[in-house]
N, C-alpha and C. Protein backbone atom coordinates (compact mmCIF):
# COMPACT_ATOMS: atom_id res chain seq x y z
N UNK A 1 -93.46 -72.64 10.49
CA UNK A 1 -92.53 -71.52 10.62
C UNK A 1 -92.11 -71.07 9.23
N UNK A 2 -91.87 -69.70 9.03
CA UNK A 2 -91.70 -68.82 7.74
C UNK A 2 -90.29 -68.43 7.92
N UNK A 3 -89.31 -68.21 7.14
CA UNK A 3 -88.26 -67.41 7.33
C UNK A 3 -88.24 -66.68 6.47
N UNK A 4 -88.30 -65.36 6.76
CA UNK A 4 -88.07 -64.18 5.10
C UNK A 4 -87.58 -62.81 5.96
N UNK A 5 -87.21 -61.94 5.21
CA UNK A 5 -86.84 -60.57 5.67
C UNK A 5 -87.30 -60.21 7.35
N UNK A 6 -88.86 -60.38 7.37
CA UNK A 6 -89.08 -59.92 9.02
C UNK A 6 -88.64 -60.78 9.93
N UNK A 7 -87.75 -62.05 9.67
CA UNK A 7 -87.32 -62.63 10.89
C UNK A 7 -87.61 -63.79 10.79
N UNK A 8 -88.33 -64.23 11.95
CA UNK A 8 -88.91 -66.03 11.51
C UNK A 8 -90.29 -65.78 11.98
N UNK A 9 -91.16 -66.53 11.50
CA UNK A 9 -92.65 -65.93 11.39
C UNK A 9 -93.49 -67.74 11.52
N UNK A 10 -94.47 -67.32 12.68
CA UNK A 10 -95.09 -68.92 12.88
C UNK A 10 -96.50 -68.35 12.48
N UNK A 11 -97.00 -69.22 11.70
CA UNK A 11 -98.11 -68.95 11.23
C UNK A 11 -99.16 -69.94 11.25
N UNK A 12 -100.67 -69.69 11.20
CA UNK A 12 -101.46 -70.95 11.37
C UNK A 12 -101.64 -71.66 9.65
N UNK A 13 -101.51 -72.78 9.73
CA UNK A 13 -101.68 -73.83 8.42
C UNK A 13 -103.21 -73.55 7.91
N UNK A 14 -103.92 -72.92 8.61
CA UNK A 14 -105.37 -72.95 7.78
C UNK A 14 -105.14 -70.90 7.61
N UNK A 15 -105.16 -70.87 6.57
CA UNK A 15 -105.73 -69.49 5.90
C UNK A 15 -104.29 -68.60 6.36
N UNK A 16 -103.06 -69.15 7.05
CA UNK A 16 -101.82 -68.61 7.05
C UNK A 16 -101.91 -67.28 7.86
N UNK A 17 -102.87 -67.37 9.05
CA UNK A 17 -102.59 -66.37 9.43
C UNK A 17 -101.62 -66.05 10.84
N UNK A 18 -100.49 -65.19 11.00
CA UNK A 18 -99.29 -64.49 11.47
C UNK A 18 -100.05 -65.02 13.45
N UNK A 19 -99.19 -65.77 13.93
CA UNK A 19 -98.98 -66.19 14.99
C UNK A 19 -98.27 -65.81 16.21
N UNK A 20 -97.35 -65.39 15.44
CA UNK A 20 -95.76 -64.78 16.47
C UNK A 20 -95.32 -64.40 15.93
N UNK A 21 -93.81 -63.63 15.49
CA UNK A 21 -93.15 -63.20 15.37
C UNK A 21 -91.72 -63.43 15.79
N UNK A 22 -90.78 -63.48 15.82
CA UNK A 22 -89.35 -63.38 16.31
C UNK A 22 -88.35 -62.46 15.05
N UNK A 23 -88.17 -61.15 16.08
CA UNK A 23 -87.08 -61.14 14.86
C UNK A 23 -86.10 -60.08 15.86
N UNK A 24 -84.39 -60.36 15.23
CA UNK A 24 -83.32 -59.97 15.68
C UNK A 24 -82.94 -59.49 14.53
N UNK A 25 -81.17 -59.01 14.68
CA UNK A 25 -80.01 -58.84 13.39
C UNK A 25 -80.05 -60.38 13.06
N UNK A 26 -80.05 -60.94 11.77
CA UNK A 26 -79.64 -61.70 11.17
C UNK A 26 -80.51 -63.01 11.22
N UNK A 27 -81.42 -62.77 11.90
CA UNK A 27 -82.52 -64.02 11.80
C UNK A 27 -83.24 -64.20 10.11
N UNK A 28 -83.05 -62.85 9.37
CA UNK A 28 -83.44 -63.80 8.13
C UNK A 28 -82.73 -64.37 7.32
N UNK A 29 -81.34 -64.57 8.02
CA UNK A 29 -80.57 -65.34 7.04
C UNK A 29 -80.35 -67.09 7.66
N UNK A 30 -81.25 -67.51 8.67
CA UNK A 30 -80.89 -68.52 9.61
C UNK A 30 -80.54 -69.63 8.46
N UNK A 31 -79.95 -70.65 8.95
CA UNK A 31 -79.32 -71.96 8.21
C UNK A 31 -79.87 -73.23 9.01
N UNK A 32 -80.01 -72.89 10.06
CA UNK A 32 -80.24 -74.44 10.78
C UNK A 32 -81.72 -74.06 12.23
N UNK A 33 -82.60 -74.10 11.56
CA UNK A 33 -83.85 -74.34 12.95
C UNK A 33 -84.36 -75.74 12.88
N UNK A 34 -84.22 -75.85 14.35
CA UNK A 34 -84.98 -77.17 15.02
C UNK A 34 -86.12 -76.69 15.60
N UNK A 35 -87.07 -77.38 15.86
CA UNK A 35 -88.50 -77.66 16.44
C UNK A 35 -88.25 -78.60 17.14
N UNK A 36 -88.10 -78.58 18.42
CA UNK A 36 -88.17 -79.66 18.88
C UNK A 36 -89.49 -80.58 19.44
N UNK A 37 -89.42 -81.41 20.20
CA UNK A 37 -90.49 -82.17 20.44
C UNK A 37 -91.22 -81.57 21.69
N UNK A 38 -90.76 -80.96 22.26
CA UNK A 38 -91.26 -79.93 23.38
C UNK A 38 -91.92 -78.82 22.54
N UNK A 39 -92.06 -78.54 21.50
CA UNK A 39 -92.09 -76.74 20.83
C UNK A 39 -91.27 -76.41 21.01
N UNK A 40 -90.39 -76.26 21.49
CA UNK A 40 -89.17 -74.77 21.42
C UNK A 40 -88.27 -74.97 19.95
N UNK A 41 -88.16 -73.74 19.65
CA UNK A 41 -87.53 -73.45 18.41
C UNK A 41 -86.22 -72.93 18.59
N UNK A 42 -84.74 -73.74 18.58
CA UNK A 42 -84.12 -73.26 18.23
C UNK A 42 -82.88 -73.18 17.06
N UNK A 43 -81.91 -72.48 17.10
CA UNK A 43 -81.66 -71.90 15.95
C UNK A 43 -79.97 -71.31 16.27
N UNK A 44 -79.22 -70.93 15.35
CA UNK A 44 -77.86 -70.32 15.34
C UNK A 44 -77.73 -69.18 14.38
N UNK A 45 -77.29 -67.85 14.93
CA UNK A 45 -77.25 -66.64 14.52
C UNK A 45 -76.29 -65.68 14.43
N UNK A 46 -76.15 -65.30 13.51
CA UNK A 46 -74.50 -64.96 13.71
C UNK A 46 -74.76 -63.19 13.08
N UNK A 47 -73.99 -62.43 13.80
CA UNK A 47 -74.43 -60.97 13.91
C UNK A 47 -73.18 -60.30 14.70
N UNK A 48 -72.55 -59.38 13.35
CA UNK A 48 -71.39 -58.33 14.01
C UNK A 48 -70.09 -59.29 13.79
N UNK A 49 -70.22 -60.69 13.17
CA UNK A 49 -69.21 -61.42 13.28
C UNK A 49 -69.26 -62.52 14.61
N UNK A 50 -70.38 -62.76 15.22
CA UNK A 50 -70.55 -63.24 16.22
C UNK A 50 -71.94 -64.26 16.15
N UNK A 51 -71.54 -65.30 17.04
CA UNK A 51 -72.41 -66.58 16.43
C UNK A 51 -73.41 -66.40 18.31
N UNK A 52 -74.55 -66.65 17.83
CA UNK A 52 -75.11 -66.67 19.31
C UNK A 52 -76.26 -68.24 18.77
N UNK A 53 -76.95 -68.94 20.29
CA UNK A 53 -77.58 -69.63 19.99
C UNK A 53 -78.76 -69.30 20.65
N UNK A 54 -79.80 -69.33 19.92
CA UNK A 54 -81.02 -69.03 20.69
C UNK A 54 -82.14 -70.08 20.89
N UNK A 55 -82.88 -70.10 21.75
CA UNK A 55 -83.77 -71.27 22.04
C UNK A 55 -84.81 -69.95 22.51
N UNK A 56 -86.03 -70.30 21.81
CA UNK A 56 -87.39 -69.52 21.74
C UNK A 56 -88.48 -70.65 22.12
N UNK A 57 -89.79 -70.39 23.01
CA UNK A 57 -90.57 -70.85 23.47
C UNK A 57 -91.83 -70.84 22.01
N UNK A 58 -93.00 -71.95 22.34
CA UNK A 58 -93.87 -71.87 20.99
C UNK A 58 -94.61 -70.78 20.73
N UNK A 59 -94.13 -69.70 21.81
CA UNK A 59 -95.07 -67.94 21.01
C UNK A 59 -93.65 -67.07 20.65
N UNK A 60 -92.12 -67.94 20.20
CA UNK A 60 -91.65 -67.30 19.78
C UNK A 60 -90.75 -65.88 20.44
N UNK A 61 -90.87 -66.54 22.06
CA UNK A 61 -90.02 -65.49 22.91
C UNK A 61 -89.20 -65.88 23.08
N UNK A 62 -88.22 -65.10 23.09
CA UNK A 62 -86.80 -65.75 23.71
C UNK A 62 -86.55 -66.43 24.95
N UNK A 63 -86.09 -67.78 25.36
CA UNK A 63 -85.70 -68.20 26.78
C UNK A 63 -84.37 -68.11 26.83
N UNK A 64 -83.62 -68.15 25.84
CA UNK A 64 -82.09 -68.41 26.34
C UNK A 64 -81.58 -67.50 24.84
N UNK A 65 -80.83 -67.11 25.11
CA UNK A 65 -79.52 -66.32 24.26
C UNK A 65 -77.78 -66.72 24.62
N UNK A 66 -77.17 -67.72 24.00
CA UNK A 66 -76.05 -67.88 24.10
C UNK A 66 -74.97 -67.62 23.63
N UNK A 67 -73.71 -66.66 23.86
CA UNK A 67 -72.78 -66.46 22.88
C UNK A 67 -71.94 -67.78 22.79
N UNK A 68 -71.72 -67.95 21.52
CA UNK A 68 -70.99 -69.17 20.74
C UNK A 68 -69.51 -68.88 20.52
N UNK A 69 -69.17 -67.96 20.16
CA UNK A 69 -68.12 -67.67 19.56
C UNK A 69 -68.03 -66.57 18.44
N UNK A 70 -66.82 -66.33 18.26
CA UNK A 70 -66.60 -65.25 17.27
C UNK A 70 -66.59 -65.78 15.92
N UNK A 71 -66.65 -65.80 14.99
CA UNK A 71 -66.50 -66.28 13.29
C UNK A 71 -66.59 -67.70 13.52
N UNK A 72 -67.69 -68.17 13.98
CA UNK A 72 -67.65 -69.47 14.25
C UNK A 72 -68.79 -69.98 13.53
N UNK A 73 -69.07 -70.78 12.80
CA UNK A 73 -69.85 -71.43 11.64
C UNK A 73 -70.16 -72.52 12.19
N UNK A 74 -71.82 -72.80 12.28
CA UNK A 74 -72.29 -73.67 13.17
C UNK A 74 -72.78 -75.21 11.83
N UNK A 75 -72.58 -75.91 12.01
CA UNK A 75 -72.45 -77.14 10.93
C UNK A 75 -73.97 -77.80 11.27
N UNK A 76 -74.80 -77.27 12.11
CA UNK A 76 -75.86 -77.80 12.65
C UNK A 76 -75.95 -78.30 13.92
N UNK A 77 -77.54 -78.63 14.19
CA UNK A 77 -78.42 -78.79 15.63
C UNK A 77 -79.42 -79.44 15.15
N UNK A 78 -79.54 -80.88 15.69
CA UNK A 78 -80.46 -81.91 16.10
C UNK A 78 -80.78 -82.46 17.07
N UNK A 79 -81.78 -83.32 17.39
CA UNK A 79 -82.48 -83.21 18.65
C UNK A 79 -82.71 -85.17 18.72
N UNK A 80 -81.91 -85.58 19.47
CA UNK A 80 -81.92 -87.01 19.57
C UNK A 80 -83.05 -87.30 20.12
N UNK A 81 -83.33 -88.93 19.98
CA UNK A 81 -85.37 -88.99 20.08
C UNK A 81 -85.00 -89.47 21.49
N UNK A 82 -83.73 -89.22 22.48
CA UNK A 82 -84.02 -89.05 23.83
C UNK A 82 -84.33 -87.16 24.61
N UNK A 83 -84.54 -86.76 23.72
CA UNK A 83 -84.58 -85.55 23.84
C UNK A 83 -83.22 -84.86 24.15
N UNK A 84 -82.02 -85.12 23.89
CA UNK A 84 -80.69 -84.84 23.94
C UNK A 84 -80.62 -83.55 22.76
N UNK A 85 -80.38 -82.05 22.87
CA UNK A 85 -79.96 -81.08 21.84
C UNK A 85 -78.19 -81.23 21.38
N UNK A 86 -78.17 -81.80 20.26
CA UNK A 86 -76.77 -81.87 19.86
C UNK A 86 -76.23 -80.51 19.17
N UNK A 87 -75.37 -79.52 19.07
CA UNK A 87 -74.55 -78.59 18.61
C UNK A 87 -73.18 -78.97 17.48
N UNK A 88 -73.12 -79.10 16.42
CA UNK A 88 -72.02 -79.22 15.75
C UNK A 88 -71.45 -78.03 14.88
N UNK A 89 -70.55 -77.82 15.59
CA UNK A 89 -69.73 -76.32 14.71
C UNK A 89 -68.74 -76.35 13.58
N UNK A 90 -68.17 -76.01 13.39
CA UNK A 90 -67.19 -76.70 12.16
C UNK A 90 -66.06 -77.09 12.76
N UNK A 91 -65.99 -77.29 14.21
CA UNK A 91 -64.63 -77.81 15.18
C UNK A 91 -64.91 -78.73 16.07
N UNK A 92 -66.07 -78.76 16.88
CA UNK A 92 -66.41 -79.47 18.04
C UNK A 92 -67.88 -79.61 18.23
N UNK A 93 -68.46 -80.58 18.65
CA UNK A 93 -69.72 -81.14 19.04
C UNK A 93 -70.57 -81.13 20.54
N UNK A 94 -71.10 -80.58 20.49
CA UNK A 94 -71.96 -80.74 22.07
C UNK A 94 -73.12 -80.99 22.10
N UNK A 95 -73.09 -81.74 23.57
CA UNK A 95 -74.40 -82.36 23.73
C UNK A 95 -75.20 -81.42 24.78
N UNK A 96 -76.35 -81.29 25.00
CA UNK A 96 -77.11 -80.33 25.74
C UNK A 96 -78.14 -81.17 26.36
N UNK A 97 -77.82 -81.82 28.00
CA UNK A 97 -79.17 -82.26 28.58
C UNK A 97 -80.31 -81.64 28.82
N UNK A 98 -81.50 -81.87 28.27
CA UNK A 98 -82.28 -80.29 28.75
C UNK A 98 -82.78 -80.70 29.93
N UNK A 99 -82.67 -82.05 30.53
CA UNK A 99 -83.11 -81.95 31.88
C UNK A 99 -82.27 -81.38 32.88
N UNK A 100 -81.29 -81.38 32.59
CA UNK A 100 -80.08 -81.07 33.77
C UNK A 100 -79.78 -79.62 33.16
N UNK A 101 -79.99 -79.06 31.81
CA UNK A 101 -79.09 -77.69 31.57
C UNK A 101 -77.53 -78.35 31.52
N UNK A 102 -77.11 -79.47 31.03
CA UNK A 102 -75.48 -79.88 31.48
C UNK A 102 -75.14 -79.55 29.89
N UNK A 103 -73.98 -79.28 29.82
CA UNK A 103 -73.66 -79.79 28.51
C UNK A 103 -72.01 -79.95 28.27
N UNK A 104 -71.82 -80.91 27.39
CA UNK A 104 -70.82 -82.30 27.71
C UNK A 104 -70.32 -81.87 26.17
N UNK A 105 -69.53 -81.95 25.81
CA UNK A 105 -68.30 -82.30 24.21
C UNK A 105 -68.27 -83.49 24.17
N UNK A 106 -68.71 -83.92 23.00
CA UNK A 106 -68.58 -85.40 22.39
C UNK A 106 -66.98 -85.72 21.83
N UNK A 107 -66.19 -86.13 22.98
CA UNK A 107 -64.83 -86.62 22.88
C UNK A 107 -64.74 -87.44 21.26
N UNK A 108 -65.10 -88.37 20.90
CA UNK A 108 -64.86 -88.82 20.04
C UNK A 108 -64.96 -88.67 18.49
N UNK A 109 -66.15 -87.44 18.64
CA UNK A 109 -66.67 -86.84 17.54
C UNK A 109 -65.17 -85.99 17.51
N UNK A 110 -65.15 -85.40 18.94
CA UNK A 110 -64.63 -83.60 18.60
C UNK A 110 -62.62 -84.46 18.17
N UNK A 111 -62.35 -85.90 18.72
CA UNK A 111 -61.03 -86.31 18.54
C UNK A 111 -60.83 -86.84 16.38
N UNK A 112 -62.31 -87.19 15.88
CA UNK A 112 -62.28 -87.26 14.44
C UNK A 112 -62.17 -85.92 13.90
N UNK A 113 -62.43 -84.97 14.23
CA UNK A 113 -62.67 -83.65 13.70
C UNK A 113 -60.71 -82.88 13.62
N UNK A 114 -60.19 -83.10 14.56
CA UNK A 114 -59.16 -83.09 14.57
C UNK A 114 -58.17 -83.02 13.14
N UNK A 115 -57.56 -81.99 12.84
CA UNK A 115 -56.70 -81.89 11.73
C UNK A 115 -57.20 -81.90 10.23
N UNK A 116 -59.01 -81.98 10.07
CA UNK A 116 -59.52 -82.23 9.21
C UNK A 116 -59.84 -80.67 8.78
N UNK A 117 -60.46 -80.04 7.98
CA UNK A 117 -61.49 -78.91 7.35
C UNK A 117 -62.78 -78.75 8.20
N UNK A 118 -62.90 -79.57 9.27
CA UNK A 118 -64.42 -79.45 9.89
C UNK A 118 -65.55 -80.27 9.81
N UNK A 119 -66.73 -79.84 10.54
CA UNK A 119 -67.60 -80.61 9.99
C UNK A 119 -68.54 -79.91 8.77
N UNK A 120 -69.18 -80.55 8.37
CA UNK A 120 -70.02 -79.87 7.06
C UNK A 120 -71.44 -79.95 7.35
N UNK A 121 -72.02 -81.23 8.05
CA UNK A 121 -72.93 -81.17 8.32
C UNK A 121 -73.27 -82.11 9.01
N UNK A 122 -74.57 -82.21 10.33
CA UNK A 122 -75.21 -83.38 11.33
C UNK A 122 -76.73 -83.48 10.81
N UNK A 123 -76.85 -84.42 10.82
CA UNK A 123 -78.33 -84.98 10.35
C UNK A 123 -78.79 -86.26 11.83
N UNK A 124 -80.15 -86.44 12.14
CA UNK A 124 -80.67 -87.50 12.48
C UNK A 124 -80.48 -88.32 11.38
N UNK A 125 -80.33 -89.85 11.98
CA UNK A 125 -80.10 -90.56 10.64
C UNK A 125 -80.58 -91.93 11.28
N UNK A 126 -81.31 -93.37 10.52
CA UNK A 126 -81.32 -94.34 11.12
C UNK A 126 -81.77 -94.49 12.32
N UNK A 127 -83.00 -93.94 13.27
CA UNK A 127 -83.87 -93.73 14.10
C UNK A 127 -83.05 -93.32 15.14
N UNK A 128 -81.87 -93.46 16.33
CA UNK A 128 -81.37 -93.27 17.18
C UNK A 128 -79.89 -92.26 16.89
N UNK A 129 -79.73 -92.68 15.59
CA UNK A 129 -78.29 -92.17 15.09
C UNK A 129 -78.13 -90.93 14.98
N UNK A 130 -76.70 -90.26 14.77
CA UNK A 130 -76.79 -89.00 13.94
C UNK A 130 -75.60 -89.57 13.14
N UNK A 131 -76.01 -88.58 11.71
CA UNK A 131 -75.02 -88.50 10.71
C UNK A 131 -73.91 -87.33 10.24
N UNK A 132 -73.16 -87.11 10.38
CA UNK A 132 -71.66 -86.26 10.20
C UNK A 132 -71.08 -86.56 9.02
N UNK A 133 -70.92 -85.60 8.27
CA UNK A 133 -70.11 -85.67 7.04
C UNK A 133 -68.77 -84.56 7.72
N UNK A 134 -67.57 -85.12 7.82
CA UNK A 134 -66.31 -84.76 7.81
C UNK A 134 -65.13 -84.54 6.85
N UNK A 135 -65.18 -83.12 6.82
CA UNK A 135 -64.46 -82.55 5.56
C UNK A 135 -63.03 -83.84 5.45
N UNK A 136 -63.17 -83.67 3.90
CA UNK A 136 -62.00 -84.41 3.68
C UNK A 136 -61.89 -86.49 4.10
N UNK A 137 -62.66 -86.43 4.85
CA UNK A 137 -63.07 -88.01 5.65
C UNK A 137 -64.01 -88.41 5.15
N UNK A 138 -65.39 -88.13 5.30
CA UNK A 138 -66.33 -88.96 4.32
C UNK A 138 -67.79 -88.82 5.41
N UNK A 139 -68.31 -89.68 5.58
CA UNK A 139 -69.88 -89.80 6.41
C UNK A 139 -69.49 -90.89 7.55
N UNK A 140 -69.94 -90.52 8.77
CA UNK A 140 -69.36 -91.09 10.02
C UNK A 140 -71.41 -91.14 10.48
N UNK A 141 -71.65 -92.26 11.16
CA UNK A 141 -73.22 -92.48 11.88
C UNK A 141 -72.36 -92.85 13.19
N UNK A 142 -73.24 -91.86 14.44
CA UNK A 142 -73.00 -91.87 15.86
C UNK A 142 -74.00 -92.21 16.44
N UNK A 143 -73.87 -93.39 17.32
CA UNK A 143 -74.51 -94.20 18.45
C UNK A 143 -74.71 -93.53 19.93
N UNK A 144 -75.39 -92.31 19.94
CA UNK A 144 -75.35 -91.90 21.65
C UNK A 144 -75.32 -92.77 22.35
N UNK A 145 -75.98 -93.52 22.47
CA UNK A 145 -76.73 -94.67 23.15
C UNK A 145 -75.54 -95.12 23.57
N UNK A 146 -74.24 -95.74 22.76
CA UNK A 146 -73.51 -96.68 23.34
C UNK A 146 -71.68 -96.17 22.49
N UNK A 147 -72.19 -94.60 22.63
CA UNK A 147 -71.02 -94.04 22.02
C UNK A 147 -69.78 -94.15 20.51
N UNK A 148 -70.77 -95.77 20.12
CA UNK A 148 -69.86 -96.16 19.05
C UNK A 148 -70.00 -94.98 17.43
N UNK A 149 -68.98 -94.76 17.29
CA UNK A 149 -68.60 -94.41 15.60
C UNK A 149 -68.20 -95.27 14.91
N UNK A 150 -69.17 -94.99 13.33
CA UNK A 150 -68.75 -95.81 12.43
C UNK A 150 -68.45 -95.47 11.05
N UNK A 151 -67.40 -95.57 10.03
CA UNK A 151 -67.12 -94.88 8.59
C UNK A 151 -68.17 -95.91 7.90
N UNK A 152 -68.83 -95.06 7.07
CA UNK A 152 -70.13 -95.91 6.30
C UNK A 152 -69.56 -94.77 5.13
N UNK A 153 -70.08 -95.28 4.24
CA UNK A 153 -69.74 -94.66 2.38
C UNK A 153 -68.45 -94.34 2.09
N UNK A 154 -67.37 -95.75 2.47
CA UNK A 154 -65.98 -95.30 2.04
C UNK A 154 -65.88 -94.53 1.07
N UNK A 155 -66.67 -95.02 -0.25
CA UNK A 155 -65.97 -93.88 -1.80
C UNK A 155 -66.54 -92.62 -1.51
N UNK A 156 -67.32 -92.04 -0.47
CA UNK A 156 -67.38 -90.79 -0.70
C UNK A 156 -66.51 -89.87 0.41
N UNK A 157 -64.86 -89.10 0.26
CA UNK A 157 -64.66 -88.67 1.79
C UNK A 157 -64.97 -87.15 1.64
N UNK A 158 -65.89 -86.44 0.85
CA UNK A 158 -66.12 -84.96 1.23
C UNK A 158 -65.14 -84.04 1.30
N UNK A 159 -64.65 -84.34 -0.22
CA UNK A 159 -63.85 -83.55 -0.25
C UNK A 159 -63.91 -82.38 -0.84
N UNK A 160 -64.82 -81.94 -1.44
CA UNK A 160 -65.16 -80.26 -1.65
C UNK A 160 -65.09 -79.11 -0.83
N UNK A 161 -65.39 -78.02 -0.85
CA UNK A 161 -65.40 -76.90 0.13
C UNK A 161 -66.94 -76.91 1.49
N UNK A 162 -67.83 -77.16 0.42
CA UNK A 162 -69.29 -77.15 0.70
C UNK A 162 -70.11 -78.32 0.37
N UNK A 163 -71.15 -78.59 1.38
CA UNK A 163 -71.89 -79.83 0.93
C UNK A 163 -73.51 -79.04 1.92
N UNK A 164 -74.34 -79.58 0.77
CA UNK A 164 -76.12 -79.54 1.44
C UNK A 164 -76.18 -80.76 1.33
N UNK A 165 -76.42 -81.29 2.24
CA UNK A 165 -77.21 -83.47 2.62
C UNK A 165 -78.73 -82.70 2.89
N UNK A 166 -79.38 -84.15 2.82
CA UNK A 166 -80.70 -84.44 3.21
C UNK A 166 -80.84 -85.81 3.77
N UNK A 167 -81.59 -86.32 4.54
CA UNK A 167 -81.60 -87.94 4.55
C UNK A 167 -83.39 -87.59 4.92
N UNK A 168 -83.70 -88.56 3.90
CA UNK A 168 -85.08 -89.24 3.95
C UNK A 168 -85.90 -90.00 4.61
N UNK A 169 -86.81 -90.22 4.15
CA UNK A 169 -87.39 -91.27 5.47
C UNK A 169 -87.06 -92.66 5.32
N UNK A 170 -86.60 -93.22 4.49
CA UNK A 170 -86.05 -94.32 3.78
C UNK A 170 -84.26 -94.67 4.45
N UNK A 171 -84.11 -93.84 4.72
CA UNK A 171 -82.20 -93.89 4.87
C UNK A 171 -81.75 -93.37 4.13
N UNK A 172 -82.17 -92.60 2.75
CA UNK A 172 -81.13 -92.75 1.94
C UNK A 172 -80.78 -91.37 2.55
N UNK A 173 -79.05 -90.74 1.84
CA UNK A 173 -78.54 -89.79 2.08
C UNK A 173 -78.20 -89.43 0.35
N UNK A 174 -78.62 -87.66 0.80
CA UNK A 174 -79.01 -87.26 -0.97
C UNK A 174 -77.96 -85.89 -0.33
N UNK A 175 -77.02 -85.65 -0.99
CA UNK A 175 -75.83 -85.02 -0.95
C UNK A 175 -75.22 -83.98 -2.68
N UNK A 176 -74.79 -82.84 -2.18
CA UNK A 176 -74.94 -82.01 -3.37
C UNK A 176 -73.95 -80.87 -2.85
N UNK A 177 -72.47 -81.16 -3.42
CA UNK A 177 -71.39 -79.92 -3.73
C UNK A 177 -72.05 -78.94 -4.07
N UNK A 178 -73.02 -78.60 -5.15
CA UNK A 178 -73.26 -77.59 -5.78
C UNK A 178 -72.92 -77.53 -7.33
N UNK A 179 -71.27 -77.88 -7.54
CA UNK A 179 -70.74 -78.31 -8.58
C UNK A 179 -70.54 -79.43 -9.59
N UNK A 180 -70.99 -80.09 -8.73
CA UNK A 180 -71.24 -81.78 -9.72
C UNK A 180 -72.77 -82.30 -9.64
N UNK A 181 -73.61 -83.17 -10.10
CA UNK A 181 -74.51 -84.17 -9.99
C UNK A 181 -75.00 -84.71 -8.95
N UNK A 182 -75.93 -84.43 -8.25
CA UNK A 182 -76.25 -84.88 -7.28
C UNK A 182 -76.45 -85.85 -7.41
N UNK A 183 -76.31 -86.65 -5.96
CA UNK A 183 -76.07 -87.87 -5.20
C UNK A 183 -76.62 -88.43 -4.65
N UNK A 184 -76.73 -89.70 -4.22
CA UNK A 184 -78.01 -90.51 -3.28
C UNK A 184 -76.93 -91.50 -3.08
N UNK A 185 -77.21 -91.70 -1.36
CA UNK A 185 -76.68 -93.07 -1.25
C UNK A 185 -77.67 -93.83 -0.27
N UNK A 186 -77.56 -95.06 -0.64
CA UNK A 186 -78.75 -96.37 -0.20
C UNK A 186 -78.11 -96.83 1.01
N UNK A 187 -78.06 -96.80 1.91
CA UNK A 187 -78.09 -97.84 2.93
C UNK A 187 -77.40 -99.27 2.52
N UNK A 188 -78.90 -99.77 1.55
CA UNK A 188 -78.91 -101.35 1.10
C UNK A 188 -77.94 -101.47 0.07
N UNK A 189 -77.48 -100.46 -0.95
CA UNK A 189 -76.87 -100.61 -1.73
C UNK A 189 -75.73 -99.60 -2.16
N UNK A 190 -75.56 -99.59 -3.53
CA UNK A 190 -74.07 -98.20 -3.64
C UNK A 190 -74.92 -97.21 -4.21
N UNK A 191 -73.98 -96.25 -4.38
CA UNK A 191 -74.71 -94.39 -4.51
C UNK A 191 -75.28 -94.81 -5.90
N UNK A 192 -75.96 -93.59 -6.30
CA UNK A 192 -76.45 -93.73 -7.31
C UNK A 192 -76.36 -92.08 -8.27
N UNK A 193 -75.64 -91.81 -9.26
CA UNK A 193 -75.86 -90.36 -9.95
C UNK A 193 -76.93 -89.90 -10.44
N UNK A 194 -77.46 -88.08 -9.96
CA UNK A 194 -78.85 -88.28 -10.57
C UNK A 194 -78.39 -87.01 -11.60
């Protein structure tokens, strides 16, 4: 998948040639697409001041169009390896069964989020996990499986305006204000300045 001016663009890996197409208001500015393990591509779009979520099939048609909210800033969408679609906004968390179409608020996520700046960002993390960086709080790893939360990287609580993470295939988590030195933190050991 391509993202540039015409929208989002799937293309073939040998000789790059144009596959599908998708394009709306504001799809070339997207922030967060998933692929999931089914093919479907989706994504959060925000247009007129208005956040919608879309889920597109692998030729790139629309199946679902959801309004989200008004000025609502989506913190990310990952896809648990039970096939669970998670939603994190900068207020509250949801889970999306795609077998049932159900979808449930993660009480415990959305009760940490509480009184804080938001979330900043959700990552898969640690094969089953997801990872949450919580403004002002620090990096929290969530257990679907058995609901537990846990504070991992006390010295770091995220306290800037903005944060881009990455996590690797290794564990580590590579984290970047923008304004200072980017960051790595080990699992096995303490952060490291790069």
């Amino acid at each position: 998948l391509v993202l540039g001016k015409d929208g989002l663009v799937k293309m073939h890996k040998d000789g790059f040639r144009t596959a599908a197409v998708h394009y709306s208001p504001g799809t070339s500015w997207l922030e967060h697409v998933l692929v999931t393990q089914r093919g479907d591509v989706w994504f959060a779009c925000s247009s007129n001041d208005s956040t919608y979520l879309y889920v597109l099939n692998g030729d790139l048609d629309v199946k679902t169009k959801t309004y989200l909210g008004k000025e609502l800033e989506v913190a990310g969408i990952c896809e648990h390896p039970s096939g669970d679609i998670y939603l994190a906004t900068e207020k509250a968390v949801t889970v999306l069964d795609v077998e049932t179409g159900k979808v449930n608020e993660v009480e415990v996520l959305n009760d940490l989020v509480k009184g804080t700046g938001g979330i900043h960002f959700m990552l898969p993390y640690r094969g089953d996990q997801l990872l949450f960086g919580v403004a002002g709080k620090g990096f929290y790893a969530y257990v679907p499986s058995d609901g537990k939360l846990r504070h991992i990287i006390h010295q770091q609580t995220l306290s800037s305006d903005r944060y881009v993470c990455f996590v690797d295939k290794d564990d580590r988590i590579w984290l970047s204000d923008s304004q200072s030195a980017i960051r790595t933190y080990n699992p096995k050991g303490v952060y490291i300045h790069f």
